[in-house]
Protein backbone atom coordinates (compact mmCIF):
# COMPACT_ATOMS: atom_id res chain seq x y z
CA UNK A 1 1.44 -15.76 83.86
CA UNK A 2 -1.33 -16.64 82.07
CA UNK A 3 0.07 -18.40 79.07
CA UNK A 4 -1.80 -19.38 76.27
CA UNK A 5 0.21 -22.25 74.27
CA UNK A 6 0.66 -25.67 73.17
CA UNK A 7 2.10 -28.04 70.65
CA UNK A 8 4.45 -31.09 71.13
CA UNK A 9 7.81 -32.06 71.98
CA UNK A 10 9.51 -35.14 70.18
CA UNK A 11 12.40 -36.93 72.05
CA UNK A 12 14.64 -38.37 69.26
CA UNK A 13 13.41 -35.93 67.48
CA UNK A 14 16.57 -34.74 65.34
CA UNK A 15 16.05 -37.19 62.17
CA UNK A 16 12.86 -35.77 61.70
CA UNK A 17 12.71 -32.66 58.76
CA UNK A 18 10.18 -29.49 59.19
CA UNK A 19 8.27 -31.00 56.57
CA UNK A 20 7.85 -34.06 57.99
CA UNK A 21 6.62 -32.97 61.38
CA UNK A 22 4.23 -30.13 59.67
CA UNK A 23 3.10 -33.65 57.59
CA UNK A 24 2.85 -35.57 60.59
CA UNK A 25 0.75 -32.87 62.67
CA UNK A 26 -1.46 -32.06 59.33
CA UNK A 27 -0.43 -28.24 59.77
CA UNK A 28 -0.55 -27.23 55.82
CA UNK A 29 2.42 -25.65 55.16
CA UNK A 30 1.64 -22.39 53.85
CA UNK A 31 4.83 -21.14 53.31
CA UNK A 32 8.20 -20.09 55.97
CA UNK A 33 7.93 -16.83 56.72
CA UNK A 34 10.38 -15.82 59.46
CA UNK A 35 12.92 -16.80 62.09
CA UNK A 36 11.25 -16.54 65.41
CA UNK A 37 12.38 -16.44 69.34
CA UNK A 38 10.64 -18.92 71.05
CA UNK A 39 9.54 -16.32 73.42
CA UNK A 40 7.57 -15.45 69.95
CA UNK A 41 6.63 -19.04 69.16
CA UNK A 42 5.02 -19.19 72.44
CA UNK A 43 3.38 -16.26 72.60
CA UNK A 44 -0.91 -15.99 72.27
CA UNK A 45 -0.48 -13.66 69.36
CA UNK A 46 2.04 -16.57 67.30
CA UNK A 47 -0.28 -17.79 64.30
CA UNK A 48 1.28 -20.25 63.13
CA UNK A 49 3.52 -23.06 63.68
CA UNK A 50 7.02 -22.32 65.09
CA UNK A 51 9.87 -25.72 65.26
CA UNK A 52 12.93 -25.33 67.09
CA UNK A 53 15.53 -27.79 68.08
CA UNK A 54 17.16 -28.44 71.45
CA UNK A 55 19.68 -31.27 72.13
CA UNK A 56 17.72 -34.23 70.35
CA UNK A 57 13.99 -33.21 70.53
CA UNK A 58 12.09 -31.01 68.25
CA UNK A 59 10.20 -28.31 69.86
CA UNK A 60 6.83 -27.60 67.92
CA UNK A 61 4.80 -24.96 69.37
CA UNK A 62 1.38 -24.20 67.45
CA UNK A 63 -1.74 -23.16 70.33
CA UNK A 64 -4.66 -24.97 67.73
CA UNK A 65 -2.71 -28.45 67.45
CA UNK A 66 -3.48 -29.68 70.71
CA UNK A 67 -7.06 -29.66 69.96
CA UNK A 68 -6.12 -31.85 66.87
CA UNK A 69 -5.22 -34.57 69.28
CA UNK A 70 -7.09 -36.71 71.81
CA UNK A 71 -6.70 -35.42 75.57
CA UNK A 72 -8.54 -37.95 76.83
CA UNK A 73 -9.71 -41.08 76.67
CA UNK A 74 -11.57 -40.93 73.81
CA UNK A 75 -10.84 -42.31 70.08
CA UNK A 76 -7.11 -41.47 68.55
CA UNK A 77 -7.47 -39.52 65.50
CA UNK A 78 -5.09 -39.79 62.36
CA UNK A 79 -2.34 -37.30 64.57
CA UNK A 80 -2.82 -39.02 67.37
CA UNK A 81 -1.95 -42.50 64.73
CA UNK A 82 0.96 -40.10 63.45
CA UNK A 83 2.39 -39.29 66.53
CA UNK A 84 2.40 -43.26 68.32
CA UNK A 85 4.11 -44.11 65.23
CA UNK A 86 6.80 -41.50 65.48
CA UNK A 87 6.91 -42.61 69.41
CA UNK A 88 8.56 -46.05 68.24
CA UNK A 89 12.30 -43.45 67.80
CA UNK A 90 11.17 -41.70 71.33
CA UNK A 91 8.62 -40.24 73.61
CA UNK A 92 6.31 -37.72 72.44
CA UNK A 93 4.22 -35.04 74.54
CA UNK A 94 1.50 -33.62 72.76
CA UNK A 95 0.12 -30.27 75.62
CA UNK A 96 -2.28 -27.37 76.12
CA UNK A 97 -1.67 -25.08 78.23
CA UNK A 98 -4.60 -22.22 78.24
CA UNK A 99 -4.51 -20.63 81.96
CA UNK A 100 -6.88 -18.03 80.66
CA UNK A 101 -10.06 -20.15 80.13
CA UNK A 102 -8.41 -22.46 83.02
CA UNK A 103 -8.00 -25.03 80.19
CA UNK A 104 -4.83 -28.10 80.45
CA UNK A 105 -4.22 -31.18 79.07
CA UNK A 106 -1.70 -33.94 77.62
CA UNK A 107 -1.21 -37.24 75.57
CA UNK A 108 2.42 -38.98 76.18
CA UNK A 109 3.31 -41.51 73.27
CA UNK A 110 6.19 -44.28 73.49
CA UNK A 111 6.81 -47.00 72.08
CA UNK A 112 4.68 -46.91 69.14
CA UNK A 113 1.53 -46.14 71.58
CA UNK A 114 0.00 -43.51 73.53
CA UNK A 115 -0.04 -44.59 76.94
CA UNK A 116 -1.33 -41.53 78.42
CA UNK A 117 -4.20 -38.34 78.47
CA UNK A 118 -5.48 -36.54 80.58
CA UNK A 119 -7.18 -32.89 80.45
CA UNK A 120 -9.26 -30.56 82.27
CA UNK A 121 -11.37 -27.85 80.92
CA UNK A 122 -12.42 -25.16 83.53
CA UNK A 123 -13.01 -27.09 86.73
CA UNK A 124 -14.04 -30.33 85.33
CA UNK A 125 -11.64 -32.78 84.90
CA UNK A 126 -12.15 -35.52 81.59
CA UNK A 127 -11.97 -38.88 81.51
CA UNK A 128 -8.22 -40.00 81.77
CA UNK A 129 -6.57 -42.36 79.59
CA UNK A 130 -4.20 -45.11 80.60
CA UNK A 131 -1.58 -44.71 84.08
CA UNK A 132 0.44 -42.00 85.40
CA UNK A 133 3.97 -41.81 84.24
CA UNK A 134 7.19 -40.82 85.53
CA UNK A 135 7.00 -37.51 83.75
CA UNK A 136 4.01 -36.21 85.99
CA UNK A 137 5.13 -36.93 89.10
CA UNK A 138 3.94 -33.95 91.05
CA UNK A 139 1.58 -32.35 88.12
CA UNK A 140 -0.81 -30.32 89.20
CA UNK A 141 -3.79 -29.86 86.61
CA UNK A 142 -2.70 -25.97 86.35
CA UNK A 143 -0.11 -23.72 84.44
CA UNK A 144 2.54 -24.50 86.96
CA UNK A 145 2.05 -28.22 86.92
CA UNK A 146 1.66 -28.08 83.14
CA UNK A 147 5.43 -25.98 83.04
CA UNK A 148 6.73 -28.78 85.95
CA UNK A 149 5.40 -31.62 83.09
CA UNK A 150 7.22 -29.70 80.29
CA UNK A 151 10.04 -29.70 82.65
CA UNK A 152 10.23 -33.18 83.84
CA UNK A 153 10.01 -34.51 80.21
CA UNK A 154 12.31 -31.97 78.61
CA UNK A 155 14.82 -31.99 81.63
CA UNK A 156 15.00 -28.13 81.16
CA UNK A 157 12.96 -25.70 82.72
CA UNK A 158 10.35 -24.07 80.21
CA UNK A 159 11.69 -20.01 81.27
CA UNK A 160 14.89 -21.88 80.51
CA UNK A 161 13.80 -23.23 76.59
CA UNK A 162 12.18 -20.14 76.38
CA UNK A 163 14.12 -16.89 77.29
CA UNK A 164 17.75 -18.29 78.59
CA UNK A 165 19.00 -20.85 75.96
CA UNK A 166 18.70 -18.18 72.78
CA UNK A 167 16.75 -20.73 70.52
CA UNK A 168 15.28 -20.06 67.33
CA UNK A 169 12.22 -21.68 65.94
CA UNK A 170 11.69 -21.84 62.19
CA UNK A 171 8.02 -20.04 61.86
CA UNK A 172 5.58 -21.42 59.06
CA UNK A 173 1.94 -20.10 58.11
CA UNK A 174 -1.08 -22.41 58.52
């Protein structure tokens, strides 16, 4: 396929306002500018940061804000603080998916603390943080174990979220 995307999903999600996940994610909001498919939103051309709702999670797709957060098993940074705190409502993936530069990774928060990362950037796989979960069962460190990890933790299938279900994603500069 050769995606090119990333951002994170909040279960419990549906309290939460735009503003205060573009507050929570430090994604300056520059403005809404336009209602977006998510087929757009996940797209390698999307600048910007595109939020969508299904069921109870919020969808937040944005390619730069995994690289915001720790993928491995290094220090947390003040998202990475942001996100475990929102956890304490519901789980939270945080992914990168870049099958071009052979590039994947993921931090799972719950209960007020991330529990998991791991990454791999071309062939070399990072130092992992904390013990496989339920929601990787199967994951292969590549863009169809990365989809089967958005799939297992969403309980759709991502071509599903994407193209079948019609969702919209509000679309904000930054």
């Amino acid at each position: 396929m050769g995606l090119i995307t990333g951002g994170i999903v909040i279960r419990q999600g549906e309290e939460l306002s735009d503003e205060d996940i573009l507050s929570m994610t430090e994604r300056t909001d520059e403005g809404y500018y336009n209602d977006i498919s998510l087929e757009q939103a996940t797209s390698a051309d999307f600048r910007g940061t595109a939020i969508a709702r299904l069921d109870d999670m919020a969808l937040v797709f944005n390619k730069h804000l995994p690289y915001s957060c720790t993928l491995d098993d290094g220090d947390l940074g003040r998202i990475d603080g942001a996100l475990e705190k929102a956890s304490e409502k519901g789980d939270i993936l945080c992914f990168l998916i870049n099958s071009v530069s052979d590039t994947y990774g993921w931090s799972i928060f719950s209960r007020g603390k991330r529990i998991r990362s791991k990454s791999i950037a071309g062939k070399e796989v990072l130092p992992e943080y904390g013990a496989p979960t339920a929601y990787e069962t199967g994951v292969r460190m590549d863009e169809e174990g990365m989809l089967l990890l958005l799939e297992q933790f969403t309980g759709y299938e991502y071509t599903d979220i994407v193209f079948e279900q019609g969702l919209r994603a509000n679309a904000y500069r930054n």
